[in-house]
Protein backbone atom coordinates (compact mmCIF):
# COMPACT_ATOMS: atom_id res chain seq x y z
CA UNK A 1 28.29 54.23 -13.37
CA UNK A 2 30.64 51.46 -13.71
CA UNK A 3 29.82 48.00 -15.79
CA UNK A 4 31.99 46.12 -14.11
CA UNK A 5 34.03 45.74 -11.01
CA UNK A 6 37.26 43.58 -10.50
CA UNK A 7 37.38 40.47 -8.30
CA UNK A 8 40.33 38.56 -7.04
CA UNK A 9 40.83 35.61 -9.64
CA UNK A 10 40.90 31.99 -7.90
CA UNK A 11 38.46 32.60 -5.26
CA UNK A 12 35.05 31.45 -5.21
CA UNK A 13 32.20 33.69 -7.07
CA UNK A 14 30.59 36.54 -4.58
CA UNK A 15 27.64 34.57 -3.73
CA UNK A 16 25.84 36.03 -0.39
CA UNK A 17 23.36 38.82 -0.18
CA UNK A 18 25.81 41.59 0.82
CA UNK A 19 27.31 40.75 -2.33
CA UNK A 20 25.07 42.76 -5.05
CA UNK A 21 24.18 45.51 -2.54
CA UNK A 22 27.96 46.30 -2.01
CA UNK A 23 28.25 45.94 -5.42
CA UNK A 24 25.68 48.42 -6.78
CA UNK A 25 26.13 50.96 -4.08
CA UNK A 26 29.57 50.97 -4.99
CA UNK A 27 29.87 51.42 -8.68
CA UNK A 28 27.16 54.20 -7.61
CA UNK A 29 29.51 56.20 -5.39
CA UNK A 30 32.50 55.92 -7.86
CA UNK A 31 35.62 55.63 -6.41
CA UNK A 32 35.54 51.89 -5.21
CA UNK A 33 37.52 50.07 -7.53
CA UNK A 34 37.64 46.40 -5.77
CA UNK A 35 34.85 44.25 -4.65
CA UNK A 36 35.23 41.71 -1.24
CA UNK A 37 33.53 38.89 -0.95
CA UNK A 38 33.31 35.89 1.76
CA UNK A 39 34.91 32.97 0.13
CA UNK A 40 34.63 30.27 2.99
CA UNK A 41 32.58 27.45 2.88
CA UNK A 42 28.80 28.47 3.65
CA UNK A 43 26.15 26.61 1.79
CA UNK A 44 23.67 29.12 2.89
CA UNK A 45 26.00 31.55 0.95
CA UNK A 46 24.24 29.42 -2.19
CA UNK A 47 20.73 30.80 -1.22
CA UNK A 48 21.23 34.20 -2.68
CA UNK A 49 22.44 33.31 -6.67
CA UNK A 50 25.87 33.43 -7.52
CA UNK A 51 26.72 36.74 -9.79
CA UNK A 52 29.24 35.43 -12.85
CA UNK A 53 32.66 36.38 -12.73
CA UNK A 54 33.66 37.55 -16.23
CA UNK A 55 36.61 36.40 -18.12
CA UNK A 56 38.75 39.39 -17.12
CA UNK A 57 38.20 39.05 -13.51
CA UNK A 58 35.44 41.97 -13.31
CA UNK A 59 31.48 41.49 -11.58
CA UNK A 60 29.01 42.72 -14.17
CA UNK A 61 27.22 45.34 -12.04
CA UNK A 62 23.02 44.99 -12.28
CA UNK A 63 21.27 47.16 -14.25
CA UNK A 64 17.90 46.53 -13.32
CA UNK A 65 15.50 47.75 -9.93
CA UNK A 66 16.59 46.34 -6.95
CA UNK A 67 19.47 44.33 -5.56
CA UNK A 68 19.50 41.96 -8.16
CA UNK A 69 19.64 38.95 -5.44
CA UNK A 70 16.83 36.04 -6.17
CA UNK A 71 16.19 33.98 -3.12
CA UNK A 72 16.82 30.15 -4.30
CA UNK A 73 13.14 28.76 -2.77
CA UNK A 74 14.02 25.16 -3.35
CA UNK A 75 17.31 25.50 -0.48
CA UNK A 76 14.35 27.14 2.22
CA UNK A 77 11.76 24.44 1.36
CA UNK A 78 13.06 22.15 4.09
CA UNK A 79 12.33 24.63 6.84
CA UNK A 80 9.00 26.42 5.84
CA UNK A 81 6.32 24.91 8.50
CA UNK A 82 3.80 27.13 7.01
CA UNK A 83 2.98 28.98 4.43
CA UNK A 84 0.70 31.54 2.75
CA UNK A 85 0.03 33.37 -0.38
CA UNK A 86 -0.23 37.36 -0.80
CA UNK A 87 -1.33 38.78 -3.71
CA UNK A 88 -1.50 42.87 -4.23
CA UNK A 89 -5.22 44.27 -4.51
């Protein structure tokens, strides 16, 4: 599996939740040496965490379960009308 995969320099940080899928599945399958990201302006892009672009231009791939994305709660807490707690038996 990879560590790392190169961005394009001078854009703005992957930052949407197609981002870290795309970006694990990829290092995964090998042979996917670039990663694409949106860079327009989308606030909502924000909601998802921002993954840090490394000094040499690569994404540090996740190593841990999941997608690595972690919803920011704070940006959603203007629209939630209702809510409710789950907890696992």
């Amino acid at each position: 599996m990879l560590a790392s995969l190169p961005c394009q320099s001078g854009q703005r940080q992957p930052d949407n939740a197609a981002t870290l899928p795309a970006l694990r599945s990829g290092s995964a399958a090998g042979g996917y040496p670039f990663l694409e990201f949106d860079a327009g302006p989308n606030p909502l892009l924000d909601l998802c965490g921002r993954p840090a672009v490394n000094g040499d231009g690569t994404v540090t791939v996740p190593d841990g379960p999941g997608f690595g994305i972690e919803l920011n709660a704070d940006m959603l807490s203007p629209f939630v009308v209702a809510r409710q707690d789950v907890t696992a038996r």
